[in-house]
Structures are given as structure tokens and as C-alpha cells.
PDB file of N, CA and C in Angstrom:
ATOM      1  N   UNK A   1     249.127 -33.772-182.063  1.00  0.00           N
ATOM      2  CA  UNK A   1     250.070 -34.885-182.146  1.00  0.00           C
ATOM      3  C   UNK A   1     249.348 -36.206-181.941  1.00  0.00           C
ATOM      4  N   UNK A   2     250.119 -37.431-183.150  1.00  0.00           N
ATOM      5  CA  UNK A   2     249.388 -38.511-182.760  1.00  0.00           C
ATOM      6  C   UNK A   2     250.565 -39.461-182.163  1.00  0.00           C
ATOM      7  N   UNK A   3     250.108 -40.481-181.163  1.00  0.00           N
ATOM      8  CA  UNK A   3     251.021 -41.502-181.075  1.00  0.00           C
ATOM      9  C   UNK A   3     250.510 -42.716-181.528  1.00  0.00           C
ATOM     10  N   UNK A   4     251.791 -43.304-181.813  1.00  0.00           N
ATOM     11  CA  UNK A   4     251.089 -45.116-182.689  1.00  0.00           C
ATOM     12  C   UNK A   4     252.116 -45.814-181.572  1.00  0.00           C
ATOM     13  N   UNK A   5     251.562 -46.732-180.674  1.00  0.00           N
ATOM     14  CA  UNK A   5     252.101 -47.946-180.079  1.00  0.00           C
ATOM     15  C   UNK A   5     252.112 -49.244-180.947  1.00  0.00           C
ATOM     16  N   UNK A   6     252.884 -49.804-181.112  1.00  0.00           N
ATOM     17  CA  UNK A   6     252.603 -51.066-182.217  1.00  0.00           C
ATOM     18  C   UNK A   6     252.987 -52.282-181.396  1.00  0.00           C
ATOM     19  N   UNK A   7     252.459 -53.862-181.124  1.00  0.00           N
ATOM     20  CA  UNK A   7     253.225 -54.675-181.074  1.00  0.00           C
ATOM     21  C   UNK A   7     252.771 -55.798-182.226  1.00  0.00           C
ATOM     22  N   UNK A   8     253.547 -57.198-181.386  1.00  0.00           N
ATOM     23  CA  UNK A   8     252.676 -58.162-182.189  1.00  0.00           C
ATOM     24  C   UNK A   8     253.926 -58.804-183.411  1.00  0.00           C
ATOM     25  N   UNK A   9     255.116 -58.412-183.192  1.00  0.00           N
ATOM     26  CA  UNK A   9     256.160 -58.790-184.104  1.00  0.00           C
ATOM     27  C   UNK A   9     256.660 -59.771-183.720  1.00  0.00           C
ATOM     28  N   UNK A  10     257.409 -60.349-184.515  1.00  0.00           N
ATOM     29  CA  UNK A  10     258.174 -61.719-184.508  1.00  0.00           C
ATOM     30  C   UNK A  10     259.192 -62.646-185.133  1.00  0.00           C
ATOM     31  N   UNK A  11     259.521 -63.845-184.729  1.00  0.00           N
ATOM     32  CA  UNK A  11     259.879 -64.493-185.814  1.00  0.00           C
ATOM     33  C   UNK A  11     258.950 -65.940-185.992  1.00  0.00           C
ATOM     34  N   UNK A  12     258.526 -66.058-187.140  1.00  0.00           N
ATOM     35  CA  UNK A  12     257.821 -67.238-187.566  1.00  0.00           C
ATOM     36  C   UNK A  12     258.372 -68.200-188.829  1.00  0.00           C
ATOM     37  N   UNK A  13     257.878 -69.174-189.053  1.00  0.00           N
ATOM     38  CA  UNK A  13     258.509 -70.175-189.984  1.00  0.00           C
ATOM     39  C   UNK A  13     257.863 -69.845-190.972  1.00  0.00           C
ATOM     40  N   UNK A  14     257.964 -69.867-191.892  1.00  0.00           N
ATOM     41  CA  UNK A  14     257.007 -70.008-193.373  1.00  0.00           C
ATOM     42  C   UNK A  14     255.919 -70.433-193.667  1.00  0.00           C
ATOM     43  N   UNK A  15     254.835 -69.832-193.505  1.00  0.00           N
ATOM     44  CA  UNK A  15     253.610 -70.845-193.486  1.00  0.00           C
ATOM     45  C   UNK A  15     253.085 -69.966-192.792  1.00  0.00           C
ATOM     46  N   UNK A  16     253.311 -69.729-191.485  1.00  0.00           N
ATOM     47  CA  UNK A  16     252.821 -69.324-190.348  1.00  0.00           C
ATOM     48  C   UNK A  16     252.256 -68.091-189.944  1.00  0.00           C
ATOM     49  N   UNK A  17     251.492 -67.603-188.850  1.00  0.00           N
ATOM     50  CA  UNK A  17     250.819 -66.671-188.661  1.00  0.00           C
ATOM     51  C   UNK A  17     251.533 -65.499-187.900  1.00  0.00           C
ATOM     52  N   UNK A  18     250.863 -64.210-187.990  1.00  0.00           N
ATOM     53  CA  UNK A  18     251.173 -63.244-186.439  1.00  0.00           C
ATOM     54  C   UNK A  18     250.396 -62.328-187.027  1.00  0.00           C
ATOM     55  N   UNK A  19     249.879 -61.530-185.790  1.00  0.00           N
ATOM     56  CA  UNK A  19     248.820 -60.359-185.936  1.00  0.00           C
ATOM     57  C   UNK A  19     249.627 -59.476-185.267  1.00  0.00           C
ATOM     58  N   UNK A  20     249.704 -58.456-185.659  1.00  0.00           N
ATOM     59  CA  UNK A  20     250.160 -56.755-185.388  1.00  0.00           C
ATOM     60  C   UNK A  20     249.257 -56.048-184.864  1.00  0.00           C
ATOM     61  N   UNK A  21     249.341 -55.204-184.002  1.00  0.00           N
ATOM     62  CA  UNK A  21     248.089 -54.403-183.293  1.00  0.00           C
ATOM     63  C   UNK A  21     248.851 -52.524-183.449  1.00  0.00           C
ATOM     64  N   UNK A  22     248.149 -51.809-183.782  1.00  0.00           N
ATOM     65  CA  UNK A  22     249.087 -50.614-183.311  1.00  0.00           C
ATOM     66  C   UNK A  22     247.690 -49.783-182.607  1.00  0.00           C
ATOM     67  N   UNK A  23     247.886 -49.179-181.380  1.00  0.00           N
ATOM     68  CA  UNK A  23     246.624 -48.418-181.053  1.00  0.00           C
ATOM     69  C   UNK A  23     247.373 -46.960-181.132  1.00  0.00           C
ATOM     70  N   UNK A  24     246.577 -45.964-181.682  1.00  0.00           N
ATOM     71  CA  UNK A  24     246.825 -44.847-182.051  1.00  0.00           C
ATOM     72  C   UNK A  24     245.880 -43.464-180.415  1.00  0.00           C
ATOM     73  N   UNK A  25     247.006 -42.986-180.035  1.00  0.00           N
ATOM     74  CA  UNK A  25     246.172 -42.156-179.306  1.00  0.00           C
ATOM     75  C   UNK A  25     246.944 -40.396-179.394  1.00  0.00           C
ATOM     76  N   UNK A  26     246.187 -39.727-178.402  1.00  0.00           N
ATOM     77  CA  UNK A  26     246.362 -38.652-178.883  1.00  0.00           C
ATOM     78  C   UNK A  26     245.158 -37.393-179.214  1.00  0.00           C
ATOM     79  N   UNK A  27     245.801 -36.940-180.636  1.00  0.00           N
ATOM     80  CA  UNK A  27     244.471 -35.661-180.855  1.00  0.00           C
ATOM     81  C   UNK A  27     244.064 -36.617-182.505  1.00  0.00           C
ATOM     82  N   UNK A  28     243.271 -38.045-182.356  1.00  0.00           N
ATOM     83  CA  UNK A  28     242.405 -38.765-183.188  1.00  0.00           C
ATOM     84  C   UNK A  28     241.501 -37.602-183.767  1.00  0.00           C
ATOM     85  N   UNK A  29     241.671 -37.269-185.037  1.00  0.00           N
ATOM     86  CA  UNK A  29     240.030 -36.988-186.004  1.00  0.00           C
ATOM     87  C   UNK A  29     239.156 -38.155-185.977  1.00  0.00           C
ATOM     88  N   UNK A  30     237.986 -37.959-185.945  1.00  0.00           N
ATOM     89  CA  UNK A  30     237.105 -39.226-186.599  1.00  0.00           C
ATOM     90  C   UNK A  30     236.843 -39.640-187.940  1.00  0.00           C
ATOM     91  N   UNK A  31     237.274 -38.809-188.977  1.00  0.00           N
ATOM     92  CA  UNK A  31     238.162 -39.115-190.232  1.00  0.00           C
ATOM     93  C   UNK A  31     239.108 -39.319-190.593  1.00  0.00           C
ATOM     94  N   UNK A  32     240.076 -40.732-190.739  1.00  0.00           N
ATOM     95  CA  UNK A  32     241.817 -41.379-190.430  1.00  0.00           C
ATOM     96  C   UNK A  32     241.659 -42.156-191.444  1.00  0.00           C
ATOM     97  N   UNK A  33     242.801 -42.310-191.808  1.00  0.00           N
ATOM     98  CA  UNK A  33     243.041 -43.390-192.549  1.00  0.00           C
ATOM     99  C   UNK A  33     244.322 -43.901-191.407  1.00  0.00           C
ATOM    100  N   UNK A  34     244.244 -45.399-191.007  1.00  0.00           N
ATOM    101  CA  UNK A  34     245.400 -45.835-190.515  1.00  0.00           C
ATOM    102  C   UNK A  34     245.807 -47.364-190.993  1.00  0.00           C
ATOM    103  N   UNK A  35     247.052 -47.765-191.183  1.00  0.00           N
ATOM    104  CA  UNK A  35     247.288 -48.787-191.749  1.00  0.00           C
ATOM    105  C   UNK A  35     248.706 -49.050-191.283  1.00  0.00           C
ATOM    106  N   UNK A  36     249.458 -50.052-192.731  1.00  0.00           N
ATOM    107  CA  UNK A  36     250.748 -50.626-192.006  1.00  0.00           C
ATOM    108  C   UNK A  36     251.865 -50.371-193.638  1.00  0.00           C
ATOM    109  N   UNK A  37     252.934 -50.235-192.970  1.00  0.00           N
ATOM    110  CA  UNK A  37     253.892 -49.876-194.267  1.00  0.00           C
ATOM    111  C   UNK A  37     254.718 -51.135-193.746  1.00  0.00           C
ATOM    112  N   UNK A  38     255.928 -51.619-194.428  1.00  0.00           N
ATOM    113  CA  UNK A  38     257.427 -52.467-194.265  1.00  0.00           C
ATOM    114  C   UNK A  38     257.951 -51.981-195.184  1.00  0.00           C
ATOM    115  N   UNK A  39     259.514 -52.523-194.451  1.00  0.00           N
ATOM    116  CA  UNK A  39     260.750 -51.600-194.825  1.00  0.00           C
ATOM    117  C   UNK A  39     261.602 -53.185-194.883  1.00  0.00           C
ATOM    118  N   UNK A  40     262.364 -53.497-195.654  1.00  0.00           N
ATOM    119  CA  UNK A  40     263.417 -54.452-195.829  1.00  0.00           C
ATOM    120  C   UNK A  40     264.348 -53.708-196.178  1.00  0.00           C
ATOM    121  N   UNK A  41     265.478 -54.755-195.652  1.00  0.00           N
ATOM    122  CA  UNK A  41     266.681 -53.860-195.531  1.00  0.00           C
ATOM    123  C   UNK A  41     267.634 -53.763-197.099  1.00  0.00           C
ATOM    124  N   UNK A  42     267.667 -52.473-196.845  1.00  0.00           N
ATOM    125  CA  UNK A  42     268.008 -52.500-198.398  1.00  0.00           C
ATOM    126  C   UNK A  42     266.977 -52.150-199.724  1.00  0.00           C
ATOM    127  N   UNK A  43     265.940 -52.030-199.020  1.00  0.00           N
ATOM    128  CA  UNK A  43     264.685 -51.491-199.974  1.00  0.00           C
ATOM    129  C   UNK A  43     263.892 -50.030-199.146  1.00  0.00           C
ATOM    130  N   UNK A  44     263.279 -49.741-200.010  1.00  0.00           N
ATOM    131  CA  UNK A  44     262.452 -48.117-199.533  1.00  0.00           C
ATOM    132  C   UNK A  44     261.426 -48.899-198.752  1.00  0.00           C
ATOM    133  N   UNK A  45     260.727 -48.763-198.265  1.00  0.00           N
ATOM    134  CA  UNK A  45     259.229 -48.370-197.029  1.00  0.00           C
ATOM    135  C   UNK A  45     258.485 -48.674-198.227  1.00  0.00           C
ATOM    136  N   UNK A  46     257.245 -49.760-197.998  1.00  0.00           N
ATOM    137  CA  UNK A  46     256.464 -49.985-199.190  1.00  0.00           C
ATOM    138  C   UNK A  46     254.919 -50.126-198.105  1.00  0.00           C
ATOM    139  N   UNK A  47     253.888 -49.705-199.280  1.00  0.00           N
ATOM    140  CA  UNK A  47     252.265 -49.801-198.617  1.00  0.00           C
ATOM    141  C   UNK A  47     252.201 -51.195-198.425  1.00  0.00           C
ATOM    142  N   UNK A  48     251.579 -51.873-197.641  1.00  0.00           N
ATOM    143  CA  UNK A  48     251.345 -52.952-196.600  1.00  0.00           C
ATOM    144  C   UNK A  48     249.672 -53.029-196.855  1.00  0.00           C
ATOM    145  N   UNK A  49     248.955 -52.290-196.013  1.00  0.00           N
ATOM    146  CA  UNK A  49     247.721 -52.471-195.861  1.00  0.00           C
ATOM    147  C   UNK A  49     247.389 -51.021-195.414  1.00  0.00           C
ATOM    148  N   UNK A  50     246.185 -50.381-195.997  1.00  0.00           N
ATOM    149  CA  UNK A  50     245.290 -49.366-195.098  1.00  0.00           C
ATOM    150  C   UNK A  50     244.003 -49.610-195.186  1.00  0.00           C
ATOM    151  N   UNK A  51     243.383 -49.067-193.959  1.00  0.00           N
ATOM    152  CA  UNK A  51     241.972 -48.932-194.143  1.00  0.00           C
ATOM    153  C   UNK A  51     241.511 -47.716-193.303  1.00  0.00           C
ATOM    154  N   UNK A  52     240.336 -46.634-193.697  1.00  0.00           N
ATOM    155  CA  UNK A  52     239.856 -45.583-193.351  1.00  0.00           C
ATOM    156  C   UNK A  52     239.006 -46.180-192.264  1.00  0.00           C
ATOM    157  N   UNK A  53     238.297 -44.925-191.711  1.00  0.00           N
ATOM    158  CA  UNK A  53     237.548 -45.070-190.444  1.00  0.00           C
ATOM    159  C   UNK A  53     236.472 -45.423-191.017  1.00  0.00           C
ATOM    160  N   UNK A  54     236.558 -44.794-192.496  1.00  0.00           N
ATOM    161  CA  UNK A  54     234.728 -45.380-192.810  1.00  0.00           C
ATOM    162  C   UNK A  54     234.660 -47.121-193.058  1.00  0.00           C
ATOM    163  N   UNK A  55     235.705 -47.803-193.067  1.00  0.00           N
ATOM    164  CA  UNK A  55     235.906 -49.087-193.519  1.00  0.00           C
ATOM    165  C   UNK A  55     236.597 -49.336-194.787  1.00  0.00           C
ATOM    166  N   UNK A  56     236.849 -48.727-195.577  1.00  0.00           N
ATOM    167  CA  UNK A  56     237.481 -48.708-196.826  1.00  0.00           C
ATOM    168  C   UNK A  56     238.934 -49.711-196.647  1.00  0.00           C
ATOM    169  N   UNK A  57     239.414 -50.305-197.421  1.00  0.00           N
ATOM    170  CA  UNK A  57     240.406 -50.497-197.536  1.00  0.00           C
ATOM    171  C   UNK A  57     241.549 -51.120-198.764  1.00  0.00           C
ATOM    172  N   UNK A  58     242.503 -50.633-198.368  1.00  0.00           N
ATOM    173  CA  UNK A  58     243.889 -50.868-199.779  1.00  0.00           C
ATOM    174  C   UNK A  58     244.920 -51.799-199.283  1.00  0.00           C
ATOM    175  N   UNK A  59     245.195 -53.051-200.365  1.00  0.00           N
ATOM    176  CA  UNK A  59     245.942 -53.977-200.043  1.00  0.00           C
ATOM    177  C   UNK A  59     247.124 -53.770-200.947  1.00  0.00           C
ATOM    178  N   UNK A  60     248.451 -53.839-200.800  1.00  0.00           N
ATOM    179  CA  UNK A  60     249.304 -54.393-201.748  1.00  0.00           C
ATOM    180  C   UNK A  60     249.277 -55.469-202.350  1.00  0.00           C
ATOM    181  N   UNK A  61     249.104 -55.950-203.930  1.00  0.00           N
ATOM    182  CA  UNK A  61     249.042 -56.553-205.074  1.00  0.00           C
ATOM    183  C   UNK A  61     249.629 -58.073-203.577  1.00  0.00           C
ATOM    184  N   UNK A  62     251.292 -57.565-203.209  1.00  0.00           N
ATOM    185  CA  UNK A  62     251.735 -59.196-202.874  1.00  0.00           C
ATOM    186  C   UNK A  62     251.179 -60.017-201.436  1.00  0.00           C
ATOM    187  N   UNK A  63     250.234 -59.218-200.855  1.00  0.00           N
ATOM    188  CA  UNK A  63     249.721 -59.707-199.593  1.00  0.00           C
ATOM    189  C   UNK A  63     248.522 -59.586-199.395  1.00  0.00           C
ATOM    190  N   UNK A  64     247.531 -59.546-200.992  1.00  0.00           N
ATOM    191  CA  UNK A  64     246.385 -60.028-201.197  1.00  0.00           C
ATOM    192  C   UNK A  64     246.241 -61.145-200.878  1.00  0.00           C
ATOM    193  N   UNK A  65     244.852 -61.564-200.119  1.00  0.00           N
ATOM    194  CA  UNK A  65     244.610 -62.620-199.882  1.00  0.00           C
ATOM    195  C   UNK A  65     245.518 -63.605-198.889  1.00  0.00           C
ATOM    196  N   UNK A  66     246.244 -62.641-198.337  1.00  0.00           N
ATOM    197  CA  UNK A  66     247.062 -63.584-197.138  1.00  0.00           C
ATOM    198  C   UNK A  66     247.178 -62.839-195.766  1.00  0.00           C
ATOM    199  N   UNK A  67     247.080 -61.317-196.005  1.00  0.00           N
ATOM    200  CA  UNK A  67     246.518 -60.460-194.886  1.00  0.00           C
ATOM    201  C   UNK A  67     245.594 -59.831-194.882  1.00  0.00           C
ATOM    202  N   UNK A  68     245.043 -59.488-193.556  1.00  0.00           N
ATOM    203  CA  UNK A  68     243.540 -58.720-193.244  1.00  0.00           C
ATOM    204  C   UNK A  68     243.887 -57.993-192.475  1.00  0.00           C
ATOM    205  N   UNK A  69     243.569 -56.554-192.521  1.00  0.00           N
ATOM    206  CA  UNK A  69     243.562 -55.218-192.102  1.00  0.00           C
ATOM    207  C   UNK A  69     242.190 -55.213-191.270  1.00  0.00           C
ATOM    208  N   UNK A  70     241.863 -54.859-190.084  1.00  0.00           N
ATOM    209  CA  UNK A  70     240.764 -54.376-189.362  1.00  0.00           C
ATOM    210  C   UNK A  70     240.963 -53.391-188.386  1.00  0.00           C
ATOM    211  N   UNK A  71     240.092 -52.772-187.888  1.00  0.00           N
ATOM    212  CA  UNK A  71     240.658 -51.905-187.097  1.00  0.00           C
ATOM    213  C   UNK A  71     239.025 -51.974-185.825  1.00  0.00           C
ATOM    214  N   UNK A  72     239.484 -51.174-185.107  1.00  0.00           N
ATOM    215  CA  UNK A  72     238.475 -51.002-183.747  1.00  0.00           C
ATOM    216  C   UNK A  72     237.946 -49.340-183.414  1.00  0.00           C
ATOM    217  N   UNK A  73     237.553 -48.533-184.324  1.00  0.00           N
ATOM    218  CA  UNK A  73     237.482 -47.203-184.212  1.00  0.00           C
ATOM    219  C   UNK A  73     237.179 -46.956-182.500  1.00  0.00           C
ATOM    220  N   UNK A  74     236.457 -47.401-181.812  1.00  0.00           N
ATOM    221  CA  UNK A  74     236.036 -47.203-180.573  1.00  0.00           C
ATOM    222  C   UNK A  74     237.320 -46.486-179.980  1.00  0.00           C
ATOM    223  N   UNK A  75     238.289 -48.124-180.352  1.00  0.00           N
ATOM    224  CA  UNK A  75     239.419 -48.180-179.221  1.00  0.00           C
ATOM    225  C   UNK A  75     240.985 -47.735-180.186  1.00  0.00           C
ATOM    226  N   UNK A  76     240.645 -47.002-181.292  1.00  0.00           N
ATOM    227  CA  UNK A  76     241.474 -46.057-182.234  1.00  0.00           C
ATOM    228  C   UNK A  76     242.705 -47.271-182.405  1.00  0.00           C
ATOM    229  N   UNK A  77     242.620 -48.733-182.915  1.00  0.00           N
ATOM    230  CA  UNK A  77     243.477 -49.952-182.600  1.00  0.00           C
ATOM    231  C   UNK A  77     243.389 -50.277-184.189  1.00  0.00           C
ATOM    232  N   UNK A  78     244.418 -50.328-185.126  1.00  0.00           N
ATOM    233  CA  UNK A  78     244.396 -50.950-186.114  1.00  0.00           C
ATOM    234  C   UNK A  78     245.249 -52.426-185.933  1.00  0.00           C
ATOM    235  N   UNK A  79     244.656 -53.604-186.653  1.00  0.00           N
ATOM    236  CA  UNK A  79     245.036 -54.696-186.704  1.00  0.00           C
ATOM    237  C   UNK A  79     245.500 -55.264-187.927  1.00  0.00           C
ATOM    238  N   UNK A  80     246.618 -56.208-188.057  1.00  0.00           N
ATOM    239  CA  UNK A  80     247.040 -56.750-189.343  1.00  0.00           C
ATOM    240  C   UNK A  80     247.279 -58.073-189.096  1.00  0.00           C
ATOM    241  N   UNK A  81     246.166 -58.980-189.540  1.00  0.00           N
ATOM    242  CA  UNK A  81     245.943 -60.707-189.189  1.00  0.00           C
ATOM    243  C   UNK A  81     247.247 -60.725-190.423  1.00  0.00           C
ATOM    244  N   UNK A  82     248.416 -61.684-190.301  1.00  0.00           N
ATOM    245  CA  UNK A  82     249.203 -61.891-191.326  1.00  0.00           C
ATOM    246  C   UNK A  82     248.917 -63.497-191.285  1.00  0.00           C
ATOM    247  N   UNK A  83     248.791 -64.293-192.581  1.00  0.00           N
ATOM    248  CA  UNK A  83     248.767 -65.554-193.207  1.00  0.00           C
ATOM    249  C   UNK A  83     249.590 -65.982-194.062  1.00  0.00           C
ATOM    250  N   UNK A  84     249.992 -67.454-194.169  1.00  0.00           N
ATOM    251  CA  UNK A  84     250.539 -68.030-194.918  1.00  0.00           C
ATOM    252  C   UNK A  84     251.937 -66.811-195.362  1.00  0.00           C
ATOM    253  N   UNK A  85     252.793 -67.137-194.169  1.00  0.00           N
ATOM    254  CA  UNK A  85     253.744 -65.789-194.299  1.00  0.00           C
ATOM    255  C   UNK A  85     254.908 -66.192-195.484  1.00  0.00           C
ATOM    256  N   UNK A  86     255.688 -65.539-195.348  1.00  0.00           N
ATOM    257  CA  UNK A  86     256.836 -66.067-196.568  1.00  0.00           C
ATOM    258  C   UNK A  86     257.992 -65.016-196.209  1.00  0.00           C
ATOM    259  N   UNK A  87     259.345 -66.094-197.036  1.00  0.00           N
ATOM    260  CA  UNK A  87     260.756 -65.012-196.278  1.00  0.00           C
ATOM    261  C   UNK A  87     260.332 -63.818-196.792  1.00  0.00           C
ATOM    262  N   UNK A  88     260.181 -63.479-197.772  1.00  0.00           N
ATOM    263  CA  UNK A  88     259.784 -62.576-198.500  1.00  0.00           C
ATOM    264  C   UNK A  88     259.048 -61.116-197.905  1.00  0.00           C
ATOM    265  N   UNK A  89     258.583 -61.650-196.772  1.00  0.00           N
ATOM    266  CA  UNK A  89     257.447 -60.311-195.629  1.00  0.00           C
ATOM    267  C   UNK A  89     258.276 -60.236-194.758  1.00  0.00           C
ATOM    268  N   UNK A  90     259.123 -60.370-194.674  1.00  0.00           N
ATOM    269  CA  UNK A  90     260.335 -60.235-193.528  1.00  0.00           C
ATOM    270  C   UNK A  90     260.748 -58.862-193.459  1.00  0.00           C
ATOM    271  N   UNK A  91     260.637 -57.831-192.961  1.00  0.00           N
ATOM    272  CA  UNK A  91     260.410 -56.598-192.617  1.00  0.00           C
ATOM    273  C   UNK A  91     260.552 -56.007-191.595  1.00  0.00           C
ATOM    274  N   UNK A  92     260.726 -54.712-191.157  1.00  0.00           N
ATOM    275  CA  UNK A  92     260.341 -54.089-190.345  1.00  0.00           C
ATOM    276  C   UNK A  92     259.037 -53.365-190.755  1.00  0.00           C
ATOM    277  N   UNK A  93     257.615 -53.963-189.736  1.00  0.00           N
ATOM    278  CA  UNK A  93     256.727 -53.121-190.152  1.00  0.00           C
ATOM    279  C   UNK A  93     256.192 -51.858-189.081  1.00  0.00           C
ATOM    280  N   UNK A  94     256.255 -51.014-190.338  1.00  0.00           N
ATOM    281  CA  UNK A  94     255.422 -49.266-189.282  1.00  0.00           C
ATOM    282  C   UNK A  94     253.827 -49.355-189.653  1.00  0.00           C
ATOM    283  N   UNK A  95     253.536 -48.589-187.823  1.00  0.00           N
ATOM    284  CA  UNK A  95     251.597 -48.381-188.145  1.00  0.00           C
ATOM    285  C   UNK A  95     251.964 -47.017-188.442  1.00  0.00           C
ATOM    286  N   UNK A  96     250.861 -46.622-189.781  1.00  0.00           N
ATOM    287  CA  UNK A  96     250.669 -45.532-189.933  1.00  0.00           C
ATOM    288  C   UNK A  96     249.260 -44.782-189.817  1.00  0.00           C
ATOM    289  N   UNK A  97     249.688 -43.197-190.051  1.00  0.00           N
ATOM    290  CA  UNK A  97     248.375 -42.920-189.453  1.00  0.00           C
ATOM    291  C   UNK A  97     248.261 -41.539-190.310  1.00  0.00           C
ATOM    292  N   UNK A  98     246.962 -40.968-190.947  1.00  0.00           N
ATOM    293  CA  UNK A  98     246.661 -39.930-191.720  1.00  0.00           C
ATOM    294  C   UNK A  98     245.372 -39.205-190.843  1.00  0.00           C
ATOM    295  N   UNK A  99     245.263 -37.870-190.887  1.00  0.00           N
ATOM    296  CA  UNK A  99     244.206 -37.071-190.312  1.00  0.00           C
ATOM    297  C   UNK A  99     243.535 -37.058-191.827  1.00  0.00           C
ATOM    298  N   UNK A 100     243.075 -37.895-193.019  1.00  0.00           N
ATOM    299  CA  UNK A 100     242.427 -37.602-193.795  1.00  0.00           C
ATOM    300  C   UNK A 100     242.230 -39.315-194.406  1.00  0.00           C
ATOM    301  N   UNK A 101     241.762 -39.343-195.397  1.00  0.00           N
ATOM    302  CA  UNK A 101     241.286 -40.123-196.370  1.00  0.00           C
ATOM    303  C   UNK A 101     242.137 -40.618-197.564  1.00  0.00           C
ATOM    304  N   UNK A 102     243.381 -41.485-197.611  1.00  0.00           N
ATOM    305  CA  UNK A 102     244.521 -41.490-198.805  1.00  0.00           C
ATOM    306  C   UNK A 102     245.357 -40.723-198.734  1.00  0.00           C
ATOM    307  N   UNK A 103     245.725 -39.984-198.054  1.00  0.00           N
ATOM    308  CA  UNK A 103     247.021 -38.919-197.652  1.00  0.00           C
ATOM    309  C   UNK A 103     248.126 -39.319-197.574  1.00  0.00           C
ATOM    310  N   UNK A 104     249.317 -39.761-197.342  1.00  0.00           N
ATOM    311  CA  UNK A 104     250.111 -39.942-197.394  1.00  0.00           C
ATOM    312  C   UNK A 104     250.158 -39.945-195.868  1.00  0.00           C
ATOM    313  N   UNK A 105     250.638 -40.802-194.909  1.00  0.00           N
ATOM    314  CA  UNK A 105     251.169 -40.550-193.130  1.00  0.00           C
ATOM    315  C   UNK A 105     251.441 -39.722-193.032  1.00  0.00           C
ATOM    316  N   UNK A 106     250.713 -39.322-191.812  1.00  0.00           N
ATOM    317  CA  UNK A 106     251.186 -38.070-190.917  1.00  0.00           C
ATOM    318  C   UNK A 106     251.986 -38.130-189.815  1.00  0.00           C
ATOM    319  N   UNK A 107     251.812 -39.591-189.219  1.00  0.00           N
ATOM    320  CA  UNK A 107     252.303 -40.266-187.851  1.00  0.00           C
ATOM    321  C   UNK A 107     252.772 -41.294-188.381  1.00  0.00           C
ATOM    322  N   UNK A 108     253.905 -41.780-187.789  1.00  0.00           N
ATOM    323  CA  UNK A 108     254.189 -43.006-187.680  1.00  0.00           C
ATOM    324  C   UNK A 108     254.710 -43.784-186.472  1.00  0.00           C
ATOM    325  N   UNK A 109     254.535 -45.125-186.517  1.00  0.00           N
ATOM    326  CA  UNK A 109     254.809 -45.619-185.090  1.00  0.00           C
ATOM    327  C   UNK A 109     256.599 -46.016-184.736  1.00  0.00           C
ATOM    328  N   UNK A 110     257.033 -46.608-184.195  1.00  0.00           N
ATOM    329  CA  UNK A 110     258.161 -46.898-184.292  1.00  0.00           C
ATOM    330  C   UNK A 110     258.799 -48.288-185.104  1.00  0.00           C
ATOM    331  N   UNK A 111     257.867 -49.091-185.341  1.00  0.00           N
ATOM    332  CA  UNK A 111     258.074 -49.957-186.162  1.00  0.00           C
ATOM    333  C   UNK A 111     258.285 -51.448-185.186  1.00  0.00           C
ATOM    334  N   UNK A 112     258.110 -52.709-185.824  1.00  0.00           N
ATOM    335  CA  UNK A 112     258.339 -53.784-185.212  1.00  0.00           C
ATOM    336  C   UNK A 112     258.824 -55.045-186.394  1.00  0.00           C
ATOM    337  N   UNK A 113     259.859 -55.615-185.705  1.00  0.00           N
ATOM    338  CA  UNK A 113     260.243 -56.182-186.912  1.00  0.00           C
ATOM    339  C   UNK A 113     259.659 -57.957-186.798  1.00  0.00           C
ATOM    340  N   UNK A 114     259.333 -57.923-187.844  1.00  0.00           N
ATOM    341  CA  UNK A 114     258.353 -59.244-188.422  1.00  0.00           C
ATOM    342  C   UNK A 114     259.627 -60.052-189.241  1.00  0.00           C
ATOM    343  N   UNK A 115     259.980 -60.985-188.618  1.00  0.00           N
ATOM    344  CA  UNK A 115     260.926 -61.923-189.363  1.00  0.00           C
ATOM    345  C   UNK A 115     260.495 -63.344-189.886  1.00  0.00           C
ATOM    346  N   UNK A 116     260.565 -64.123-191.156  1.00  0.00           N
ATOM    347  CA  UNK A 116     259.774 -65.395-191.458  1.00  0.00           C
ATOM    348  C   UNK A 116     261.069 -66.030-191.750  1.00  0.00           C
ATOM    349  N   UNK A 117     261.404 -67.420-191.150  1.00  0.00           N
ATOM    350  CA  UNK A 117     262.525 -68.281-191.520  1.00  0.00           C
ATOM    351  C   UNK A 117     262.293 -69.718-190.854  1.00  0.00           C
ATOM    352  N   UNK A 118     262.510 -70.425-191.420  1.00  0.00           N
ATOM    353  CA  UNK A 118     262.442 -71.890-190.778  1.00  0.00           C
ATOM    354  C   UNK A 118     263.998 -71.734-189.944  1.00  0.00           C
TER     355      UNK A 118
END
């Protein structure tokens, strides 16, 4: 079993920043893929950001270039720097977590909701 703690949610104005942290503990492989999904209400759960333990990583087309995915293998901690936010990312976002390489989640965290509004 894995657990995902997540914080780091909010509400921000348009423009504006917030970083997400989720630390993953538990029975960790040293081969993971862990990352971040959002859910708007009224829409399905969409890919966000992942990145593997080897460093690899996958962005969604609409939060290219405005978020950065990093993570801390040491301390099993994935991070999501969010930029230049928009109503539009207004979400509830989940950390996710794979015992492999592109898998689909195995774990998920409980989610934190990220709100953008002046």
C-alpha cells in the first residue's frame, strides 16, 4: 500500500502562483511514476503533469509552459510549481502514484482543491 499526503491548495487571482507538494509513503518501488491529475466539476479527471523516478516527464498540451513538475526521490515528495494561473485550472487536484513507468495510478491522494478568481 501507498499513501499520497498532498497540500499546497488554494485560492489565487489570475496571474498568480501556488505549488502543490504530495509526499508519497509507504511500500515506494524505486521505479514510480508519480504526478498530478484535476477534476472540474462537471468534467472527468484529466492528466496534469507526471514525471518518473528516472526524471522523465509528461505535460498536458494546456499547462505547458506554465507548470513544472519536480520531485525529491530521496524524500518520495512530488512537486507542482503552478504559473501564470487561469479560471480555467480551477480544479480539484489529485497526486498520483504508479509502481511502474506510464501505467495508469495505482494510488491516489485525496485531492486538494486549487481555485483561480479575482
Amino acid at each position: 500500500q501507498v499513501q499520497l499526503a498532498e497540500s499546497g491548495g488554494g485560492l489565487v487571482q489570475p496571474g498568480g502562483s501556488l505549488r502543490l507538494s504530495c509526499a508519497a509513503s509507504g511500500s515506494i518501488f524505486s521505479i514510480n511514476t508519480m504526478g498530478w491529475y484535476r477534476q472540474a466539476p462537471g468534467k472527468e479527471r484529466e492528466l496534469v503533469a507526471t514525471m518518473t523516478s528516472g526524471g522523465s516527464t509528461n505535460y498536458a498540451d494546456s499547462v505547458k509552459g506554465r507548470f513544472t513538475i519536480s520531485r525529491d526521490n530521496a524524500k518520495n515528495t512530488v512537486y507542482l510549481q503552478m504559473n501564470s494561473l487561469k479560471p480555467e485550472d480551477t480544479a480539484v487536484y489529485y497526486c498520483s502514484y504508479s509502481n511502474t513507468y506510464y501505467s495508469p495510478p495505482h494510488y491516489w491522494g485525496q485531492g486538494t482543491q486549487v481555485t483561480v478568481s479575482s
